[in-house]
C-alpha atoms as a PDB file:
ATOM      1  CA  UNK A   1     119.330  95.514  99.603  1.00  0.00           C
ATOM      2  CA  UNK A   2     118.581  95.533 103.308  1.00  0.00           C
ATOM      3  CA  UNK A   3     115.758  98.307 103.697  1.00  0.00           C
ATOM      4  CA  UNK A   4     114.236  99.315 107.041  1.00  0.00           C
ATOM      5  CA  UNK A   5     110.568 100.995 106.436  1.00  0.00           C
ATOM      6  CA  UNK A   6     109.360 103.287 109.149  1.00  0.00           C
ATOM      7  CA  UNK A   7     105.321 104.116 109.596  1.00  0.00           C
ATOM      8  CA  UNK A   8     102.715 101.493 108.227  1.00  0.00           C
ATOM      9  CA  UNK A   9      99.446 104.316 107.200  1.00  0.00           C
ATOM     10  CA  UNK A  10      97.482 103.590 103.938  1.00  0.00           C
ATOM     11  CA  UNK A  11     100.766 105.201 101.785  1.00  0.00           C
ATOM     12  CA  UNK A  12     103.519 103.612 103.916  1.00  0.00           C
ATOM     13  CA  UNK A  13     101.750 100.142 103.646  1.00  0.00           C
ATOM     14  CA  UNK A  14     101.411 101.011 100.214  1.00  0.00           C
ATOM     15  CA  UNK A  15     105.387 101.565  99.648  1.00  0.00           C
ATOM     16  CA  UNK A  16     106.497  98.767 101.658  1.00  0.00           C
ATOM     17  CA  UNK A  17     104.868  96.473 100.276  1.00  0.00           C
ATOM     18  CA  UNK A  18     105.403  97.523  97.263  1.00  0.00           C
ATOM     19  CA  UNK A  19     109.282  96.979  98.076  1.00  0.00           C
ATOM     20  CA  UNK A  20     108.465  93.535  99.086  1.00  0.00           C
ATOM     21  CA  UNK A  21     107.246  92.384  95.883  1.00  0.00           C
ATOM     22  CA  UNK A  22     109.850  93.911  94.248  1.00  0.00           C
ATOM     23  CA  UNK A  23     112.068  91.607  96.485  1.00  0.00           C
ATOM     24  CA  UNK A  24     114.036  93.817  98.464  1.00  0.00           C
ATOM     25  CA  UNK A  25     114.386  92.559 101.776  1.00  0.00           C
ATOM     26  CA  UNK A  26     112.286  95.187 104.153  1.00  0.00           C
ATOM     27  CA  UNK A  27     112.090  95.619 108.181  1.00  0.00           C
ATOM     28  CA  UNK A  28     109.074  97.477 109.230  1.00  0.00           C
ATOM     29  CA  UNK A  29     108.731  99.138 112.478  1.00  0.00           C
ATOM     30  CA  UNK A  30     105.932 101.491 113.886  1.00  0.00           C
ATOM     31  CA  UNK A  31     105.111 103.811 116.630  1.00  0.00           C
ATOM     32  CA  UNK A  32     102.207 101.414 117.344  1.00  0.00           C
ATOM     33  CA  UNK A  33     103.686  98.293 117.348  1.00  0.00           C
ATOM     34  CA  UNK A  34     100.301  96.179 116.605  1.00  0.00           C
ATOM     35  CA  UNK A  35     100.465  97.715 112.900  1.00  0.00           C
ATOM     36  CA  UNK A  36     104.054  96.393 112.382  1.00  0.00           C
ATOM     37  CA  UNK A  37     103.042  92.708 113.407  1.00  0.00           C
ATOM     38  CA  UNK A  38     100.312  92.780 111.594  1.00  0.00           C
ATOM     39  CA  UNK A  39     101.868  93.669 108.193  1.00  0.00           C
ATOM     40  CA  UNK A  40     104.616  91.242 109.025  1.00  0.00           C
ATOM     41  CA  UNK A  41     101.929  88.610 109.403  1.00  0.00           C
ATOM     42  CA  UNK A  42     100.066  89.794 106.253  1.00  0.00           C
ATOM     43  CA  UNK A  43     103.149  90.304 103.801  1.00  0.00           C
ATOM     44  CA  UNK A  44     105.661  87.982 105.164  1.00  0.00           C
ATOM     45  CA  UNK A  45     108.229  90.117 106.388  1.00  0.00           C
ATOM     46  CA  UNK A  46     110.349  90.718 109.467  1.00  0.00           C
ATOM     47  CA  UNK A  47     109.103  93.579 112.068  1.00  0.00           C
ATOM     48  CA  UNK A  48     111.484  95.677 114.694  1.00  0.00           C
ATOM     49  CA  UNK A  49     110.705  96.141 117.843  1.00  0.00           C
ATOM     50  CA  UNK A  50     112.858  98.833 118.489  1.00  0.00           C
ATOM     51  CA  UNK A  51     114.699 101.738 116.444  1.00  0.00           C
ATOM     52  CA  UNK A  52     117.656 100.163 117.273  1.00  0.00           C
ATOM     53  CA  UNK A  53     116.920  96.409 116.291  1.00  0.00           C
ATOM     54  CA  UNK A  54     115.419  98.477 112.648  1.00  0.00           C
ATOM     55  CA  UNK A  55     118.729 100.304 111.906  1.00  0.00           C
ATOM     56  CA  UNK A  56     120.906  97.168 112.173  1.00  0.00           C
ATOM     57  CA  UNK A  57     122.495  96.640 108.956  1.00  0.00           C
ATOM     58  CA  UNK A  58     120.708  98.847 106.809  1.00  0.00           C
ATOM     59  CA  UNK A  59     121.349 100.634 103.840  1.00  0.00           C
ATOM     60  CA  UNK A  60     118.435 102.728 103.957  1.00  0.00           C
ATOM     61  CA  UNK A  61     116.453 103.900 106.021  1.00  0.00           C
ATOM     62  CA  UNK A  62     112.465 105.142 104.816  1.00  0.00           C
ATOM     63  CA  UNK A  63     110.120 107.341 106.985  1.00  0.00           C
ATOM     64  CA  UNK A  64     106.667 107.957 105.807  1.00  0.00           C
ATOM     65  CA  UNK A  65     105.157 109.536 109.165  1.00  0.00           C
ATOM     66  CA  UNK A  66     102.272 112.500 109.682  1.00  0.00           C
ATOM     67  CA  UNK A  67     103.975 115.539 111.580  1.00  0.00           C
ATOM     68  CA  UNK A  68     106.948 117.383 111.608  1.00  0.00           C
ATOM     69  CA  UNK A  69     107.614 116.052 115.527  1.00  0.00           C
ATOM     70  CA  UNK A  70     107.906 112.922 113.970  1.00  0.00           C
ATOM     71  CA  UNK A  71     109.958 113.266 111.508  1.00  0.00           C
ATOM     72  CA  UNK A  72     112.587 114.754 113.778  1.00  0.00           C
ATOM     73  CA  UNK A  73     112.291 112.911 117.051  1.00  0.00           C
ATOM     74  CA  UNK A  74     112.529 109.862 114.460  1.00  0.00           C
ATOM     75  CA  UNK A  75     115.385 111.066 112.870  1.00  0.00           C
ATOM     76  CA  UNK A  76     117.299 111.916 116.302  1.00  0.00           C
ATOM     77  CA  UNK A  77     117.127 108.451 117.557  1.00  0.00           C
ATOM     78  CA  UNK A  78     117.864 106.770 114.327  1.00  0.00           C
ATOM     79  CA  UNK A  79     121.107 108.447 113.872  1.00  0.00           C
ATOM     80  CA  UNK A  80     122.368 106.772 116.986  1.00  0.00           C
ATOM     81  CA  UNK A  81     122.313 103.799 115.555  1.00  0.00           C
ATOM     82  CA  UNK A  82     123.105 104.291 111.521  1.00  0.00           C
ATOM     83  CA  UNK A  83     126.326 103.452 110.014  1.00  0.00           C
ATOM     84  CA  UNK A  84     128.409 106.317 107.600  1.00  0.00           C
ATOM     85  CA  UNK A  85     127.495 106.030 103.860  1.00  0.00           C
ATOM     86  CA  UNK A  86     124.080 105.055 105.107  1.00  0.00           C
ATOM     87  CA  UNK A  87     121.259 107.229 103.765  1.00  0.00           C
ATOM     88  CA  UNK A  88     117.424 108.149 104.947  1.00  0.00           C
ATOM     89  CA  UNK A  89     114.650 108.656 102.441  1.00  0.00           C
ATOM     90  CA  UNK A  90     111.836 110.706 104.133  1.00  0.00           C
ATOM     91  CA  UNK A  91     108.627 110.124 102.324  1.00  0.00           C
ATOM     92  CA  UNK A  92     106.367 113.038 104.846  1.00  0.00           C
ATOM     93  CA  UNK A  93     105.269 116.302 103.762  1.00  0.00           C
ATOM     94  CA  UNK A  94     106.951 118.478 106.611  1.00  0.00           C
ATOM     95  CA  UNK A  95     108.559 122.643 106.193  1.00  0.00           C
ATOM     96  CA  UNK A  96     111.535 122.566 103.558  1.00  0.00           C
ATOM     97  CA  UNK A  97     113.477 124.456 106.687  1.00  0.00           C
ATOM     98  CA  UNK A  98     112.940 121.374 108.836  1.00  0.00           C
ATOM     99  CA  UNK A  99     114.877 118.940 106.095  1.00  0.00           C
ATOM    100  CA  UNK A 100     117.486 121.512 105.466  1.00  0.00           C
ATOM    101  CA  UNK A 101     117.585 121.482 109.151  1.00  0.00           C
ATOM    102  CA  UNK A 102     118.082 117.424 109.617  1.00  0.00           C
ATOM    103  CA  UNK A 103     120.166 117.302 106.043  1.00  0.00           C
ATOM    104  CA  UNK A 104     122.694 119.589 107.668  1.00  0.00           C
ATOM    105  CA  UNK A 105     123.092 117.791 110.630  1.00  0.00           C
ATOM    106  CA  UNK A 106     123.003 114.195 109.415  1.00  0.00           C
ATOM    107  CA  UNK A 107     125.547 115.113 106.906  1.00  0.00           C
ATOM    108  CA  UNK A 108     127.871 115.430 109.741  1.00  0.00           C
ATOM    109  CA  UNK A 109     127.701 111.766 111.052  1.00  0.00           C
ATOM    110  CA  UNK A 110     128.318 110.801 107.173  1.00  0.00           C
ATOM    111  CA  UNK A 111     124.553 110.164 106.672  1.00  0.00           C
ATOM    112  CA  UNK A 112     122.530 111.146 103.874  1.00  0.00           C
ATOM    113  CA  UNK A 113     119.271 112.589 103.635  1.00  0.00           C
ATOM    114  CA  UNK A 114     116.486 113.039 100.894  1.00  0.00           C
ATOM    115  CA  UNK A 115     113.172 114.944 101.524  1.00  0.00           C
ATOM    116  CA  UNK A 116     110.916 113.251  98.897  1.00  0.00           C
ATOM    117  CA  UNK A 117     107.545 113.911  99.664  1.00  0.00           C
ATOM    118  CA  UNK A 118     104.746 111.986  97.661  1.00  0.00           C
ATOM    119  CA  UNK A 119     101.462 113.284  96.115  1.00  0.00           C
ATOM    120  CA  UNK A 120      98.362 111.096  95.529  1.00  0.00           C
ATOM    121  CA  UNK A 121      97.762 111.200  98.968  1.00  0.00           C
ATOM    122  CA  UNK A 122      95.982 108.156 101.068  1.00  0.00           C
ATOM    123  CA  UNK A 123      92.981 107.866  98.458  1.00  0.00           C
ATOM    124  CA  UNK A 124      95.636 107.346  95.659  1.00  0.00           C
ATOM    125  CA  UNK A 125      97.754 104.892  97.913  1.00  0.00           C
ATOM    126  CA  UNK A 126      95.181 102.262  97.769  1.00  0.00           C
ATOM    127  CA  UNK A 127      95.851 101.604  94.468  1.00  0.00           C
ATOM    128  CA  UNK A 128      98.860 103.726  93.128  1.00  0.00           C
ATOM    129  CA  UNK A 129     101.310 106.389  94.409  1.00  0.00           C
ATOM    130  CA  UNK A 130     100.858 109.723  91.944  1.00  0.00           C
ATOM    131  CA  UNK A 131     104.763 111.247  92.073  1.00  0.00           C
ATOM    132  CA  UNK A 132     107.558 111.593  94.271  1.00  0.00           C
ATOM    133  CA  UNK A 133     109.674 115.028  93.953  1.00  0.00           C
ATOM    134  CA  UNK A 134     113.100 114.993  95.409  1.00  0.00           C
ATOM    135  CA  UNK A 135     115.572 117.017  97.199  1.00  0.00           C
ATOM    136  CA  UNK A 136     119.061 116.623  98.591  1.00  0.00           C
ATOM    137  CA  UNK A 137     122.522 115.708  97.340  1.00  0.00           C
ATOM    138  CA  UNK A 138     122.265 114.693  93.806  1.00  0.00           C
ATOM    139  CA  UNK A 139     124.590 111.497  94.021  1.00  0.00           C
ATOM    140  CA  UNK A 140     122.559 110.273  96.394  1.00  0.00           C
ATOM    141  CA  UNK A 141     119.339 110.426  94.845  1.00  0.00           C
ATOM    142  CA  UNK A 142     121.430 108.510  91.732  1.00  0.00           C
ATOM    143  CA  UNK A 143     121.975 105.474  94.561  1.00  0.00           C
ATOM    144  CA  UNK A 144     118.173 105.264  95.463  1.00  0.00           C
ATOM    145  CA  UNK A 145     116.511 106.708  91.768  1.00  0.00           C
ATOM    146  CA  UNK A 146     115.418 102.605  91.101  1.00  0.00           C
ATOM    147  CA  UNK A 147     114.542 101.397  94.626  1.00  0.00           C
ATOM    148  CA  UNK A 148     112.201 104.634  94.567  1.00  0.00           C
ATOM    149  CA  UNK A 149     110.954 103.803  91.021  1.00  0.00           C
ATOM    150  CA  UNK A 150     110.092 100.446  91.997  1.00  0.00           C
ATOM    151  CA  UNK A 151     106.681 102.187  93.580  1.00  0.00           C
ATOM    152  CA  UNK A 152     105.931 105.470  91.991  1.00  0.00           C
ATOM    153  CA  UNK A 153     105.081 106.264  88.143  1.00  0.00           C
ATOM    154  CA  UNK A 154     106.614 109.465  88.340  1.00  0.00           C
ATOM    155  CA  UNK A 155     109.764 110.505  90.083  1.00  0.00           C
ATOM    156  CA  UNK A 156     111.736 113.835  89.485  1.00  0.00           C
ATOM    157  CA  UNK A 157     115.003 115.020  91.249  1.00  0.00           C
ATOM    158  CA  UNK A 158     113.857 118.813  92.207  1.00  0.00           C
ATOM    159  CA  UNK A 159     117.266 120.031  93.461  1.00  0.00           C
ATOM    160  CA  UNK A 160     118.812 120.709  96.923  1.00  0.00           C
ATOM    161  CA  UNK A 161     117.916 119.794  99.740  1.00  0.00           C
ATOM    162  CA  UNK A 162     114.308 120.932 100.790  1.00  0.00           C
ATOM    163  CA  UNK A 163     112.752 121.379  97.214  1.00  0.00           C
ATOM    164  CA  UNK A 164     111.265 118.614  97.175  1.00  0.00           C
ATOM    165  CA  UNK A 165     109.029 119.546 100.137  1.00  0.00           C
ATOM    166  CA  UNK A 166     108.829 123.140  98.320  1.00  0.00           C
ATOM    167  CA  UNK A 167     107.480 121.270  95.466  1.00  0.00           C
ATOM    168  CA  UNK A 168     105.099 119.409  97.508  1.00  0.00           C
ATOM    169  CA  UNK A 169     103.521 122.893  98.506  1.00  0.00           C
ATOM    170  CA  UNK A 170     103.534 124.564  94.751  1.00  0.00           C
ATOM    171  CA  UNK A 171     101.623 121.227  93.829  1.00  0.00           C
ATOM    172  CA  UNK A 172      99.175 121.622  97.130  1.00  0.00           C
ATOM    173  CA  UNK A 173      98.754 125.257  95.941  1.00  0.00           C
ATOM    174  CA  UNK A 174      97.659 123.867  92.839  1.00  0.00           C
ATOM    175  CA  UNK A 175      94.901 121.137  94.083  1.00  0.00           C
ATOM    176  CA  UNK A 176      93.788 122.527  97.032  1.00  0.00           C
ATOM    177  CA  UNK A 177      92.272 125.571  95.084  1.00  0.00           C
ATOM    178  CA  UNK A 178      91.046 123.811  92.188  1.00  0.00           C
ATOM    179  CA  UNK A 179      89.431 121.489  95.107  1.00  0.00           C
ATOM    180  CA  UNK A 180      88.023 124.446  96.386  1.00  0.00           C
ATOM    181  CA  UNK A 181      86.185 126.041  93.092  1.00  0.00           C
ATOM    182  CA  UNK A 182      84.977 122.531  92.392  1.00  0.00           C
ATOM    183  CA  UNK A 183      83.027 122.425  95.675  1.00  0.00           C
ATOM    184  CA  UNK A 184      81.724 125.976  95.212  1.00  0.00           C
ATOM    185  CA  UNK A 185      80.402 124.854  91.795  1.00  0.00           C
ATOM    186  CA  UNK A 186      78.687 121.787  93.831  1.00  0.00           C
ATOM    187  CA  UNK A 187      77.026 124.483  95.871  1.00  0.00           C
ATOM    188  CA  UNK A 188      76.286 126.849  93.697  1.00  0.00           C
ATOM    189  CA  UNK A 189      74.548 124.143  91.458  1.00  0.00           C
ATOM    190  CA  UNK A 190      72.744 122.352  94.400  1.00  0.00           C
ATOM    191  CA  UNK A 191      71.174 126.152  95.624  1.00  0.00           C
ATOM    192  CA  UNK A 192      69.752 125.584  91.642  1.00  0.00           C
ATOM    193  CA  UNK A 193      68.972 122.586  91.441  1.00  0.00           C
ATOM    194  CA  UNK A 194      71.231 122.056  88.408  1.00  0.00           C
ATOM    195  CA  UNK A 195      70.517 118.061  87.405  1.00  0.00           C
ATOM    196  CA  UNK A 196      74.403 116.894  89.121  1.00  0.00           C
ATOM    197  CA  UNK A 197      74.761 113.521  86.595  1.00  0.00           C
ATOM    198  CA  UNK A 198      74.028 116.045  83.681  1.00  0.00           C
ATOM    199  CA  UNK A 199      76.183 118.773  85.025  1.00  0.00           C
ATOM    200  CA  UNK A 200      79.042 116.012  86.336  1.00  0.00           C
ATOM    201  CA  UNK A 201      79.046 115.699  81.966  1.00  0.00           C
ATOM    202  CA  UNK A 202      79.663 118.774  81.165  1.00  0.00           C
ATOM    203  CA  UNK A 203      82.543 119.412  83.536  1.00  0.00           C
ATOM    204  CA  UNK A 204      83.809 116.330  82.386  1.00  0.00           C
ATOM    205  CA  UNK A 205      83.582 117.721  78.612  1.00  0.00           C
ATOM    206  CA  UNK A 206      85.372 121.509  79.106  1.00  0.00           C
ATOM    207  CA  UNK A 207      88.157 123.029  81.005  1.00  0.00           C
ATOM    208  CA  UNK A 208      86.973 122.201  84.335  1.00  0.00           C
ATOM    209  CA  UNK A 209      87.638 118.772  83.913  1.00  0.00           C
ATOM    210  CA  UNK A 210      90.537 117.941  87.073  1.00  0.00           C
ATOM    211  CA  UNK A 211      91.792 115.185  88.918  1.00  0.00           C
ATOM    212  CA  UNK A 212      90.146 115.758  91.731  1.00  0.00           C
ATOM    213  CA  UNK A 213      86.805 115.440  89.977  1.00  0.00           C
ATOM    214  CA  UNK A 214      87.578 112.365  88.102  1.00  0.00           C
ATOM    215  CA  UNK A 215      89.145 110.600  91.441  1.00  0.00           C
ATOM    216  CA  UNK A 216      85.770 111.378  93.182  1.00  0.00           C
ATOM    217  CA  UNK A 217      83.195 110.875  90.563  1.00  0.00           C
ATOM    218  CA  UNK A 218      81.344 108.596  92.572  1.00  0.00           C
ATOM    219  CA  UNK A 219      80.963 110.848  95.515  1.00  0.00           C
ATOM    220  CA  UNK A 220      79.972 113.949  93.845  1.00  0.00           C
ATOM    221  CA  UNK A 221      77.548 111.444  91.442  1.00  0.00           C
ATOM    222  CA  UNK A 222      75.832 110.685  95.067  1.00  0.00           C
ATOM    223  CA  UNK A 223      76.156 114.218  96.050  1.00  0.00           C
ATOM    224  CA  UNK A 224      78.560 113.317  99.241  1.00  0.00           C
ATOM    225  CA  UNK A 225      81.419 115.007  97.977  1.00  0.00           C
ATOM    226  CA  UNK A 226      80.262 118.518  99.158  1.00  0.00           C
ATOM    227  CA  UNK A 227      79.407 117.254 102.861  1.00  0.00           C
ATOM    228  CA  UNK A 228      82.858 116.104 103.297  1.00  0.00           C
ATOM    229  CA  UNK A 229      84.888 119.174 103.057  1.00  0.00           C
ATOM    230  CA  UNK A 230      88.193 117.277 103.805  1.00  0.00           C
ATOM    231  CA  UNK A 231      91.209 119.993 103.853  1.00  0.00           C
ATOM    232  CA  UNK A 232      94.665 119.789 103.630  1.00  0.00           C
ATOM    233  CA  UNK A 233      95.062 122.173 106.565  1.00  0.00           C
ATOM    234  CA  UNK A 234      98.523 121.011 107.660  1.00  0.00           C
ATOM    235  CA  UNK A 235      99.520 121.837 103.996  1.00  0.00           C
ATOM    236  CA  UNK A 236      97.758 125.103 103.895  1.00  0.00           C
ATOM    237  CA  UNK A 237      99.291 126.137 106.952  1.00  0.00           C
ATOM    238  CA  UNK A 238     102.890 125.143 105.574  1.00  0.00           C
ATOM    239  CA  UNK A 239     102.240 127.423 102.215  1.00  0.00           C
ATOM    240  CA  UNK A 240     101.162 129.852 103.875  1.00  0.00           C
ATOM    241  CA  UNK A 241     104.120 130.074 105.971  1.00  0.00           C
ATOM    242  CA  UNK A 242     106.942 129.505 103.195  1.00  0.00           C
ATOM    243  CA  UNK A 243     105.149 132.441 101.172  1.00  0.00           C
ATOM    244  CA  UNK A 244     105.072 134.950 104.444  1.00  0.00           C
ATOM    245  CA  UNK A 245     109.101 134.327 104.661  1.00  0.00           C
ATOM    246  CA  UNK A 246     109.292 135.830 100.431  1.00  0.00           C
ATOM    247  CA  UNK A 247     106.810 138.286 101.140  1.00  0.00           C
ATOM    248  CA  UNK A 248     104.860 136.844  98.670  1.00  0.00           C
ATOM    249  CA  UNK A 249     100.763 136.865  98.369  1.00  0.00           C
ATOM    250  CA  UNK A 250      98.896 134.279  97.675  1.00  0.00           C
ATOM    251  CA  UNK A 251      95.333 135.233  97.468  1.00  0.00           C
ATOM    252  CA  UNK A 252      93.022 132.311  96.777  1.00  0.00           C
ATOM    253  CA  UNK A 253      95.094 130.325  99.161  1.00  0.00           C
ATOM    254  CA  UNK A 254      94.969 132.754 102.180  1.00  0.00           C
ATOM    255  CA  UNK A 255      91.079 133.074 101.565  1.00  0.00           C
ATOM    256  CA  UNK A 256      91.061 129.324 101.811  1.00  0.00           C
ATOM    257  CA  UNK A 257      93.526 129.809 104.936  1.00  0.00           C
ATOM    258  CA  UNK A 258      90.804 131.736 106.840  1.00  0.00           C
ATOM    259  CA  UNK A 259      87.429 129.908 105.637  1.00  0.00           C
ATOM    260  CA  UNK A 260      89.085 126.587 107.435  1.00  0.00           C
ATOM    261  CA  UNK A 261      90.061 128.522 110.480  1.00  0.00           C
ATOM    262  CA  UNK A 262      86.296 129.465 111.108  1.00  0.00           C
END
C-alpha cells in the first residue's frame, strides 16, 4: 500500500513511522521541508518535495496538521492531483462543519474523506497514540479500519461524516474540565500547605484519580504542573462554538472559556 503522510509534529512523526514499521510503503511531505528530509534520513523513507510529486500513485492520502487553514488549503491542492477511488484520512482536530464541508466536495471528484481526529495529544505521541474516532462513509472506513489500527489501541467508527471531530470535542469537554479542577485542587492545597507527595496519594486512592493526573505525576510531584497552565484553547473555542449553534449551555466549559481569555 502506497501511503503519502502529510505534517511531521510529535503525533504525525509518531503515525508515520509507525506505518513504516508496519511496512507500508510511506511518502512524507511537510510545509517545512527540513522536517521531511530529516525523517527521511532518520526512518529510511522517501520525502516529496511537492504536493504534486506526494499524490502520485497513492492510495491514501494522511493529514495530521494544526489549523483549520491547513487542513483546507491542503486539501484544495491535493485534489488536483488525486486519482477517483482514492481516499484522504485527516488525522487534525478542526470544526465538524469544515469536514462536512471538504467531504461534500471531495465526494464529487470520486474522493473519499474521513475526519478521524486522535486524542492523547503530543505528550501521549511520544510513546503511544490514545484513540482515533471516525467519521465519514462507512465503506470507507472498512478499506482503511487495519492501516489505522496498525498505530492506535483504540479505534471506533462514530458515524457520518463530521462525528468524529464532534467526538473529539465531547472528549475535550471531558479532560479539559477535569484538567481544570485538578489544578484548582493544586492551588487550593499549595495556599495550605497540604504535604503534595502525601496528598498526590490520596487522589491517587479515591475518585479523583484521572488520566491527566497519572500522565503528569512527575510534574505535579515537583510542583510544576500548576505553573504551566497549558490550555486547549483552540479546542475550547471549537466547543464552545458547536454548543452556541444547539443552543446548548455548557457551564464549566464557558467559565473555563473566559478565565483563558483574560
Amino acid at each position: 500500500m502506497n501511503i503519502g503522510f502529510v505534517g511531521l509534529g510529535k503525533v504525525g512523526t509518531y503515525i508515520a513511522s509507525s506505518l513504516l514499521r508496519e511496512g507500508f510503503n510511506v511518502t512524507v511531505y511537510n510545509r517545512t521541508p527540513t522536517k521531511a528530509k530529516q525523517f527521511a534520513k532518520k526512518f529510511h523513507s522517501v520525502y516529496a518535495k511537492s504536493i504534486q510529486d506526494l499524490c502520485k500513485n497513492k492510495k491514501i492520502i494522511i493529514l495530521c496538521v494544526d489549523t483549520e487553514q491547513a487542513v483546507e488549503t491542503l486539501t484544495n491542492q491535493i485534489k488536483h492531483y488525486l486519482a477517483p477511488n482514492t481516499i484522504i484520512i485527516d488525522h487534525s482536530t478542526i470544526n465538524y462543519e469544515i469536514s462536512k464541508k471538504i467531504h461534500k466536495s471531495l465526494k464529487k471528484q470520486k474522493i473519499s474523506f474521513l475526519d478521524a481526529p486522535i486524542t492523547g495529544g503530543q505528550q501521549g505521541a511520544q510513546s503511544s497514540i490514545g484513540g482515533i474516532m471516525v467519521g465519514g462513509d462507512k465503506e470507507t472506513f472498512a478499506k482503511t479500519k487495519k492501516i489505522i489500527q496498525s498505530y492506535t489501541t483504540t479505534l471506533e467508527y462514530m458515524g457520518a461524516s463530521g462525528q468524529g471531530q464532534l467526538t473529539k470535542i465531547a472528549n475535550q469537554i471531558c479532560s479539559f474540565n477535569i484538567k481544570q479542577g485538578l489544578l484548582e485542587a493544586l492551588d487550593f492545597a499549595n495556599k495550605y500547605k497540604i504535604p503534595r507527595k502525601k496528598l498526590v496519594e490520596i487522589l491517587l486512592s479515591g475518585s479523583a484519580f484521572s488520566l491527566q493526573l497519572t500522565k503528569n505525576l512527575q510534574s505535579i510531584n515537583q510542583k510544576k504542573y500548576e505553573k504551566e497552565r497549558h490550555y486547549a484553547r483552540k479546542e475550547i473555542g471549537i466547543a464552545m462554538k458547536n454548543a452556541k449553534s444547539k443552543k446548548l449551555r455548557l457551564h464549566c466549559t464557558e467559565q473555563l472559556a473566559k478565565l483563558i481569555r483574560t
